[in-house]
PDB file of N, CA and C in Angstrom:
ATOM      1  N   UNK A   1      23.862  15.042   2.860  1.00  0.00           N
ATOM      2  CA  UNK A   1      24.888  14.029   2.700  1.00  0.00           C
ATOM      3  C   UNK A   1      24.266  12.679   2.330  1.00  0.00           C
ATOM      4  N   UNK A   2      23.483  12.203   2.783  1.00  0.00           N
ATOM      5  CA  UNK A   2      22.490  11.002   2.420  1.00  0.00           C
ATOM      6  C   UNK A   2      22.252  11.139   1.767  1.00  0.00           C
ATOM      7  N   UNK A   3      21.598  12.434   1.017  1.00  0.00           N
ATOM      8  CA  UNK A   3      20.752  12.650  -0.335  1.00  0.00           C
ATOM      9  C   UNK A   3      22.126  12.241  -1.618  1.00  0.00           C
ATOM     10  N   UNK A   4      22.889  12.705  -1.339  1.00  0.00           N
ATOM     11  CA  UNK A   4      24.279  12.530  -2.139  1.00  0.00           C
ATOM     12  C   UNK A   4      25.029  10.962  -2.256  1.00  0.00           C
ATOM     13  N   UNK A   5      25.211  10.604  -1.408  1.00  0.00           N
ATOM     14  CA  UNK A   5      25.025   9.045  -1.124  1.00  0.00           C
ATOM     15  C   UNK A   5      23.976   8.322  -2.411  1.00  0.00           C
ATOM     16  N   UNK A   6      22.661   8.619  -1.644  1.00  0.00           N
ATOM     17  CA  UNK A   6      21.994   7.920  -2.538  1.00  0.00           C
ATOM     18  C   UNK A   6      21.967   8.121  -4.287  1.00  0.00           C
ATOM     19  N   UNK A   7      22.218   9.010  -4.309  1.00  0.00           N
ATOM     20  CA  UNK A   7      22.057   9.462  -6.210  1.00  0.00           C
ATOM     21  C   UNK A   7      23.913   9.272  -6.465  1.00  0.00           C
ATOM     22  N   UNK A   8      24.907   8.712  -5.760  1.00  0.00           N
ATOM     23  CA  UNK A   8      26.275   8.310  -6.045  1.00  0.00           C
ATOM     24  C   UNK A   8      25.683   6.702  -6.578  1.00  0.00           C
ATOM     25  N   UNK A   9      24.863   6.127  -5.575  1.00  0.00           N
ATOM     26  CA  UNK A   9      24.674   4.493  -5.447  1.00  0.00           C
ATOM     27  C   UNK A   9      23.648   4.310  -7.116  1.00  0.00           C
ATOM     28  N   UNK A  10      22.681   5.427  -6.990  1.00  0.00           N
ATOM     29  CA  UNK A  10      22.001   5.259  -8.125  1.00  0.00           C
ATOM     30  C   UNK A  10      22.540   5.587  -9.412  1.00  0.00           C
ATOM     31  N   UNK A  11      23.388   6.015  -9.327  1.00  0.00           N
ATOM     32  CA  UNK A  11      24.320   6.345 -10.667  1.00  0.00           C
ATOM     33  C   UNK A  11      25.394   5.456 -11.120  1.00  0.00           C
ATOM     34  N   UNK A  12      25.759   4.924 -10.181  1.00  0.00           N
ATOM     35  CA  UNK A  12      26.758   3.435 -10.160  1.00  0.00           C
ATOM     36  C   UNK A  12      26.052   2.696 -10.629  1.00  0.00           C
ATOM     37  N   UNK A  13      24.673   1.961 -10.205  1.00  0.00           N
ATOM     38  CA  UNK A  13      23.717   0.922 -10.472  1.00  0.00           C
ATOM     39  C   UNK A  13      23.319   1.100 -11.918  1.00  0.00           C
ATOM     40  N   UNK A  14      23.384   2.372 -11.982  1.00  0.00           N
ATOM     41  CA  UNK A  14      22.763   2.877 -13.803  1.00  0.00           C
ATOM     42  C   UNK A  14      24.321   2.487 -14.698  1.00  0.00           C
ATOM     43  N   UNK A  15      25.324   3.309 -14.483  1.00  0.00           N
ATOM     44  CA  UNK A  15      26.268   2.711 -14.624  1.00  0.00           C
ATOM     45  C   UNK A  15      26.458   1.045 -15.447  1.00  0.00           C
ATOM     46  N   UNK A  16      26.732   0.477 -14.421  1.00  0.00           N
ATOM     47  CA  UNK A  16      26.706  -0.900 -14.263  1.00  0.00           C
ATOM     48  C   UNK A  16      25.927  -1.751 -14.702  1.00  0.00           C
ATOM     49  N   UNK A  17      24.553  -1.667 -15.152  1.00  0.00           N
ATOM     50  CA  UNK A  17      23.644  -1.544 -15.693  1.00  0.00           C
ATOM     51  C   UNK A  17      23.627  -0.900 -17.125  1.00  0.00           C
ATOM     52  N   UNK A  18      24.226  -0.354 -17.943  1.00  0.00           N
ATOM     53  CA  UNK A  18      24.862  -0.220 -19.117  1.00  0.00           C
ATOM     54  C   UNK A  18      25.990  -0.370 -19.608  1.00  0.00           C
ATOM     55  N   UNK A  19      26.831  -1.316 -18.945  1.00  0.00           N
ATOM     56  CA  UNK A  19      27.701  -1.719 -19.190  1.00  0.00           C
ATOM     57  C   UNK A  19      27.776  -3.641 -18.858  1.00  0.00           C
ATOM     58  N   UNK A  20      26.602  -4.046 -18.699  1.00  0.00           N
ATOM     59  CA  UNK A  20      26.294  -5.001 -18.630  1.00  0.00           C
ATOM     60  C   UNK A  20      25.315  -5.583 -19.681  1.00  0.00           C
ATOM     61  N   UNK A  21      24.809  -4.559 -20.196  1.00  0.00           N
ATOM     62  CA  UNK A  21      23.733  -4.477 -21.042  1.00  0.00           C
ATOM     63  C   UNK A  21      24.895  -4.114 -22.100  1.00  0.00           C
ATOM     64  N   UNK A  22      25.335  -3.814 -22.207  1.00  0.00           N
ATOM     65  CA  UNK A  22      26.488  -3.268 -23.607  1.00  0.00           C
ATOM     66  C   UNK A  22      27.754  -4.827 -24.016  1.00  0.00           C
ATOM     67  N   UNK A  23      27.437  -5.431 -22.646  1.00  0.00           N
ATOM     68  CA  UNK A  23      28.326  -6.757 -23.209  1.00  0.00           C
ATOM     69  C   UNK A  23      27.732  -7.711 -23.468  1.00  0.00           C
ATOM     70  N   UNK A  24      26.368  -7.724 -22.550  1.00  0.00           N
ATOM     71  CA  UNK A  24      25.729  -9.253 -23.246  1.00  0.00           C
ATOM     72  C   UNK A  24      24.700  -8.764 -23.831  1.00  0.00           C
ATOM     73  N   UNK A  25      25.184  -9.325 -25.440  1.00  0.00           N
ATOM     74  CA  UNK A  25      24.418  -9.429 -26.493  1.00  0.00           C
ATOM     75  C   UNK A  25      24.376 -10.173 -27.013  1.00  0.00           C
ATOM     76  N   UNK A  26      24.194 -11.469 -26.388  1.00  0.00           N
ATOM     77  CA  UNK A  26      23.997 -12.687 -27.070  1.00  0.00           C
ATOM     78  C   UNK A  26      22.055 -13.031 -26.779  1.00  0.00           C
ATOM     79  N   UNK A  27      21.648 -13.522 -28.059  1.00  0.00           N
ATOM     80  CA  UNK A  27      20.137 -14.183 -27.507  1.00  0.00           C
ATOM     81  C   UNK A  27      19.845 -15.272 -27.175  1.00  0.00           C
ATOM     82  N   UNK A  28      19.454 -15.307 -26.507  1.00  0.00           N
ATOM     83  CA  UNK A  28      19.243 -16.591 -25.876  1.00  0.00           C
ATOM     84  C   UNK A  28      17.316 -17.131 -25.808  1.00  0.00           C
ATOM     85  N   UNK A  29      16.812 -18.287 -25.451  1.00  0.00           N
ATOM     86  CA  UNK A  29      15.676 -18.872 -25.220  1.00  0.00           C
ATOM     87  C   UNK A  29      15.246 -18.897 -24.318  1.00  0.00           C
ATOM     88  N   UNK A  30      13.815 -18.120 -23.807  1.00  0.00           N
ATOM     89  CA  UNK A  30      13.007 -18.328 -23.306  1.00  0.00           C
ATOM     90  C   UNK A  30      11.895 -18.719 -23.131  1.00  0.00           C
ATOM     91  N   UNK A  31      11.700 -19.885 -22.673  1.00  0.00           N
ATOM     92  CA  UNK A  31      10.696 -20.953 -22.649  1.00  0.00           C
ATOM     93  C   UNK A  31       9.601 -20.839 -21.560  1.00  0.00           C
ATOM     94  N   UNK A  32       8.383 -19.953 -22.135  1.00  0.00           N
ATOM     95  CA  UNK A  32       7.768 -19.742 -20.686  1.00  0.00           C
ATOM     96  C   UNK A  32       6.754 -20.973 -20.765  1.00  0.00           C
ATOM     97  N   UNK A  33       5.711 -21.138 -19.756  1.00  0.00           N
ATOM     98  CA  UNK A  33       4.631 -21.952 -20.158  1.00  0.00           C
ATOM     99  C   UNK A  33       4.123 -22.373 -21.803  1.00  0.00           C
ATOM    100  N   UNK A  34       3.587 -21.090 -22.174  1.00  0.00           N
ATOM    101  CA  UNK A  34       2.749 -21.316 -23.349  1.00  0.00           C
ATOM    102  C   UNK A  34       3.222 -20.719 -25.030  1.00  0.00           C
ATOM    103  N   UNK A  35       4.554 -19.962 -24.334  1.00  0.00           N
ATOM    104  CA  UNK A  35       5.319 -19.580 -25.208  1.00  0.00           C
ATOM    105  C   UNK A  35       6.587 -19.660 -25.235  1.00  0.00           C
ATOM    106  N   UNK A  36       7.505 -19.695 -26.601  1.00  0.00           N
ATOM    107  CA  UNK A  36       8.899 -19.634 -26.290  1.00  0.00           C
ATOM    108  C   UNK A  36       9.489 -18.459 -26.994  1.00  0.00           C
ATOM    109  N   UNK A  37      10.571 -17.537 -26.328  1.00  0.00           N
ATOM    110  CA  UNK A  37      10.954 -16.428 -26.953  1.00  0.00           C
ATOM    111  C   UNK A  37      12.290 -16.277 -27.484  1.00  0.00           C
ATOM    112  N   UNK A  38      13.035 -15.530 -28.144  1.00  0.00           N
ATOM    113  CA  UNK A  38      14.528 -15.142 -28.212  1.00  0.00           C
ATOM    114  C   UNK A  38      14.351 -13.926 -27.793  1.00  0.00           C
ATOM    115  N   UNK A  39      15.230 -13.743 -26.828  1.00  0.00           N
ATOM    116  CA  UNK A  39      15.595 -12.439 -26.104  1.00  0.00           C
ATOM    117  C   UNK A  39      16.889 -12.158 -26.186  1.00  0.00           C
ATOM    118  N   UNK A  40      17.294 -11.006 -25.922  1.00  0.00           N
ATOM    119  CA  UNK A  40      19.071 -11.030 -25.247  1.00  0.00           C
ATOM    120  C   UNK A  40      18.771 -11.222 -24.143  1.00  0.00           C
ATOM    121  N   UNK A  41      20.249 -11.632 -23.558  1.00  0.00           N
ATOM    122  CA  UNK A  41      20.376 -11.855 -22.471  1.00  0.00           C
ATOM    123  C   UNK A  41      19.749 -10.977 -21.172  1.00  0.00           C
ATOM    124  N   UNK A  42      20.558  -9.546 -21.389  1.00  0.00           N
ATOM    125  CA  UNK A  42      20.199  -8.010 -21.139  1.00  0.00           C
ATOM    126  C   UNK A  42      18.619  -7.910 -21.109  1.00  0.00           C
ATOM    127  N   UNK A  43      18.023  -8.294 -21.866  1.00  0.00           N
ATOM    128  CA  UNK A  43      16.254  -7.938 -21.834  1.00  0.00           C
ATOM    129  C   UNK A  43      15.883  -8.690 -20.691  1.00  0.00           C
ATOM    130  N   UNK A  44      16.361 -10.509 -20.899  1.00  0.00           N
ATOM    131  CA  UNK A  44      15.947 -11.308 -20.225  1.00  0.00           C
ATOM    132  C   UNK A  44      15.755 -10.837 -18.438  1.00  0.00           C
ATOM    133  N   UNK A  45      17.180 -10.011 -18.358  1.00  0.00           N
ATOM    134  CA  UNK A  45      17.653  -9.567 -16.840  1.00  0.00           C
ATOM    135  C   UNK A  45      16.595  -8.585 -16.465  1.00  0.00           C
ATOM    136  N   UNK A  46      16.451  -7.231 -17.544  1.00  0.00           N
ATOM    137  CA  UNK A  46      15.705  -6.557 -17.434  1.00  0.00           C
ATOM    138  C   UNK A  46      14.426  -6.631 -17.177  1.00  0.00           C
ATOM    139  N   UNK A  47      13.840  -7.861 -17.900  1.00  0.00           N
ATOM    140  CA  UNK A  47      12.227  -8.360 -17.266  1.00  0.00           C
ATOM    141  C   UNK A  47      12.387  -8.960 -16.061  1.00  0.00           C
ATOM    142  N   UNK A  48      13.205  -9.767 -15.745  1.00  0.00           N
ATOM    143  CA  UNK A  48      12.881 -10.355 -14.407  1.00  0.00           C
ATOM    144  C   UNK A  48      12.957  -9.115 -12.987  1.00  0.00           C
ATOM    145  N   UNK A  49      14.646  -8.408 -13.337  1.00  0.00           N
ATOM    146  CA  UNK A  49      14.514  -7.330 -12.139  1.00  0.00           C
ATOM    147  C   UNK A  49      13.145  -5.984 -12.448  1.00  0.00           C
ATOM    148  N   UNK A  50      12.713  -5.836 -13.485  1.00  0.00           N
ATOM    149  CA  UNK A  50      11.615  -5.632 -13.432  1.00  0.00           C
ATOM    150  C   UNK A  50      10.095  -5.576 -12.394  1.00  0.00           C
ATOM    151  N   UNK A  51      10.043  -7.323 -12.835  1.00  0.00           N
ATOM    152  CA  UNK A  51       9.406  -7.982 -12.435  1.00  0.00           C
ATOM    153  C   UNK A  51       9.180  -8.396 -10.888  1.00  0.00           C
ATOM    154  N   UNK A  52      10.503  -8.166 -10.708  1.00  0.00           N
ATOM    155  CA  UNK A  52      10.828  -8.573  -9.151  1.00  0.00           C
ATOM    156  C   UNK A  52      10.627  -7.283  -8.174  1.00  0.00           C
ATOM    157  N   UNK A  53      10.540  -6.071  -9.055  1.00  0.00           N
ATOM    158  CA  UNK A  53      10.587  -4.429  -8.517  1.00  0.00           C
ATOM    159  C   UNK A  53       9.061  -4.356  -8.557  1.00  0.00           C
ATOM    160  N   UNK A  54       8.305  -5.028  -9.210  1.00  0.00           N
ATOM    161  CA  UNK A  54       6.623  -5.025  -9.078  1.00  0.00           C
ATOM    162  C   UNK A  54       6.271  -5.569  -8.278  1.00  0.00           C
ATOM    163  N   UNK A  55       6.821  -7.204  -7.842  1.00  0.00           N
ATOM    164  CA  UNK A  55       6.248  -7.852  -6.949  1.00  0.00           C
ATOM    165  C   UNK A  55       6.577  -7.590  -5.631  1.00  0.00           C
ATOM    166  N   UNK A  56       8.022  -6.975  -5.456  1.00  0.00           N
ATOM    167  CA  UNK A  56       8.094  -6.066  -4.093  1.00  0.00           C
ATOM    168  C   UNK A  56       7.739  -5.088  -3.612  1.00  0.00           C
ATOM    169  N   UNK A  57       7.030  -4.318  -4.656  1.00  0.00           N
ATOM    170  CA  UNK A  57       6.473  -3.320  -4.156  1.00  0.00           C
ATOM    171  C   UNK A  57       4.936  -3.510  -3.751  1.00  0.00           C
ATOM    172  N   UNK A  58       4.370  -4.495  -4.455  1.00  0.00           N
ATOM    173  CA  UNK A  58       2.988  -4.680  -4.582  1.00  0.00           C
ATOM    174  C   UNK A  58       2.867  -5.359  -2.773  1.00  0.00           C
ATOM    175  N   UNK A  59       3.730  -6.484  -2.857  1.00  0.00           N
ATOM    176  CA  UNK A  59       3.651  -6.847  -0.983  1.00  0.00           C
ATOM    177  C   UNK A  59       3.807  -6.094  -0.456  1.00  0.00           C
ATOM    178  N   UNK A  60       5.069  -5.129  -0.082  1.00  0.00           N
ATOM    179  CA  UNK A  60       5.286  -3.704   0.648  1.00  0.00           C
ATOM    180  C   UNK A  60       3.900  -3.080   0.505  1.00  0.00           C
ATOM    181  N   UNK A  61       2.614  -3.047  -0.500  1.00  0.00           N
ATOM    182  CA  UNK A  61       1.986  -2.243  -0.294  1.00  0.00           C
ATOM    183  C   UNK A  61       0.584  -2.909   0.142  1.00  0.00           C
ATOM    184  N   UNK A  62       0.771  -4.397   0.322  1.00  0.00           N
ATOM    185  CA  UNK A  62      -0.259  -5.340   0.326  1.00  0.00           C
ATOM    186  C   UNK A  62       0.020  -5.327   2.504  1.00  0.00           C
ATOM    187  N   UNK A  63       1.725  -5.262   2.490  1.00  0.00           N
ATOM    188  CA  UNK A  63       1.620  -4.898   3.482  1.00  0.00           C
ATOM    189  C   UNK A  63       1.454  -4.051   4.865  1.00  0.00           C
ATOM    190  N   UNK A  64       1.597  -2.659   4.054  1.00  0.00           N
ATOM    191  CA  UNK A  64       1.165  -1.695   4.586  1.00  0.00           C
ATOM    192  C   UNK A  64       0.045  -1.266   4.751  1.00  0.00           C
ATOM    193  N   UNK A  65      -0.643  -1.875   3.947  1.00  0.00           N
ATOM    194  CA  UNK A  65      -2.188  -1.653   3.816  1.00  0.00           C
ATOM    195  C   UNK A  65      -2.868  -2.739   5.194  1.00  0.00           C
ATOM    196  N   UNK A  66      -2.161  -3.513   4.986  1.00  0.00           N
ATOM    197  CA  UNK A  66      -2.565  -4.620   6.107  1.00  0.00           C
ATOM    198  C   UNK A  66      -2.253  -3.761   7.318  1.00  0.00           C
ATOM    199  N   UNK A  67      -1.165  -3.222   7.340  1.00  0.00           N
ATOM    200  CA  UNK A  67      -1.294  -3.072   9.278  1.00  0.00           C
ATOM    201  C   UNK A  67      -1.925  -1.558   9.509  1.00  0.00           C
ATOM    202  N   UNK A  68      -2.167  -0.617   8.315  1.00  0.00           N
ATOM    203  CA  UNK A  68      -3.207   0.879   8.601  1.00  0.00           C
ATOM    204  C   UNK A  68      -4.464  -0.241   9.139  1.00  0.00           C
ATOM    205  N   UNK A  69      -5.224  -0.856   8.418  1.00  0.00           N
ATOM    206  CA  UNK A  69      -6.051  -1.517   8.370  1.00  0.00           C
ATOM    207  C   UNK A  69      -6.069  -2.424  10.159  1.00  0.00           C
ATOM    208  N   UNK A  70      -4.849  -2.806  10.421  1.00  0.00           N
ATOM    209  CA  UNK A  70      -5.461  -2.982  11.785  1.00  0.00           C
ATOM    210  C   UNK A  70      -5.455  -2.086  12.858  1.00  0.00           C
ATOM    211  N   UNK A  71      -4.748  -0.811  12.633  1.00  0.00           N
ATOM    212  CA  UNK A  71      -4.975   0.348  12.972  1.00  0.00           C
ATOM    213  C   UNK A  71      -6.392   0.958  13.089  1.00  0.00           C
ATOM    214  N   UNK A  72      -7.028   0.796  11.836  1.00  0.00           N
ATOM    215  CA  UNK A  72      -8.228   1.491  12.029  1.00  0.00           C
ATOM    216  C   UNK A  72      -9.606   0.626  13.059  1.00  0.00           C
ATOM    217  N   UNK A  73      -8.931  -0.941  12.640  1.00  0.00           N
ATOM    218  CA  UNK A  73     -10.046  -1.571  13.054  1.00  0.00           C
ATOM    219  C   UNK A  73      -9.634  -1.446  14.828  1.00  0.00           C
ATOM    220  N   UNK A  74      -8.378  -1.021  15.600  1.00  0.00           N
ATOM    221  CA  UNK A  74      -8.256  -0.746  16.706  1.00  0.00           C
ATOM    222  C   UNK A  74      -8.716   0.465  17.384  1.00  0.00           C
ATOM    223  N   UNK A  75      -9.148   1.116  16.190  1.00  0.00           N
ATOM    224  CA  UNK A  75      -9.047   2.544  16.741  1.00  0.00           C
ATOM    225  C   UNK A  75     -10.778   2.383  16.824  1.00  0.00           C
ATOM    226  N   UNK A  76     -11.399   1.486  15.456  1.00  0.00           N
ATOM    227  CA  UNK A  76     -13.409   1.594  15.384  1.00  0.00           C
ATOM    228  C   UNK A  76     -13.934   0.570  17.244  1.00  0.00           C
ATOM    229  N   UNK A  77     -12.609  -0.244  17.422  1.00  0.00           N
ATOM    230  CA  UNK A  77     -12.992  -1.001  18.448  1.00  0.00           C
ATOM    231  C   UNK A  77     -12.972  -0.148  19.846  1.00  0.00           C
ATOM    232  N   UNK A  78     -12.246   0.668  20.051  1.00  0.00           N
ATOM    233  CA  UNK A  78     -12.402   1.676  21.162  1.00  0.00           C
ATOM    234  C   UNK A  78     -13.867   1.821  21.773  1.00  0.00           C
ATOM    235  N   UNK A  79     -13.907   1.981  22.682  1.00  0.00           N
ATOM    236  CA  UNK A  79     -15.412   2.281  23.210  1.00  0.00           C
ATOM    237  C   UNK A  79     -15.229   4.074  23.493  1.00  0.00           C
ATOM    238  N   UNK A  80     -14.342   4.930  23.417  1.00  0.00           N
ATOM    239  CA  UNK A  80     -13.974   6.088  23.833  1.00  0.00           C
ATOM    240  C   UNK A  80     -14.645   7.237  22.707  1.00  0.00           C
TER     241      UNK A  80
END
């Protein structure tokens, strides 16, 4: 039932997600530091949630790594 749930939510999001992408098609300017681009709108969205799906995963894994890591160093500190 969960498993079903979840692939209902992920199919909505996909959904919704091509039909958002199917209306904005206008281009617009992006002005980064050292460059400036024309994008659509739709791309623009697409790089940032992208972007934002890298950098959350990379902490999630910057942070998981952090607490195995004080795991192990609890477990080398044992005298047992």
């Amino acid at each position: 039932m969960r498993r079903l749930l979840f692939i209902v939510v992920i199919v909505a999001l996909i959904v919704v997600g091509v039909l958002f992408g199917s209306i904005n098609q206008q281009v617009a300017d992006l002005h980064l530091l050292i460059l400036s681009v024309q994008l659509r709108v739709v791309d623009i969205a697409l790089l940032f949630l992208l972007l934002g799906l890298i950098l959350g995963l990379l902490i999630a894994l910057l942070y998981s790594l952090q607490r195995k890591a004080k795991g192990w160093l609890r477990k080398s500190a044992d005298p047992s």
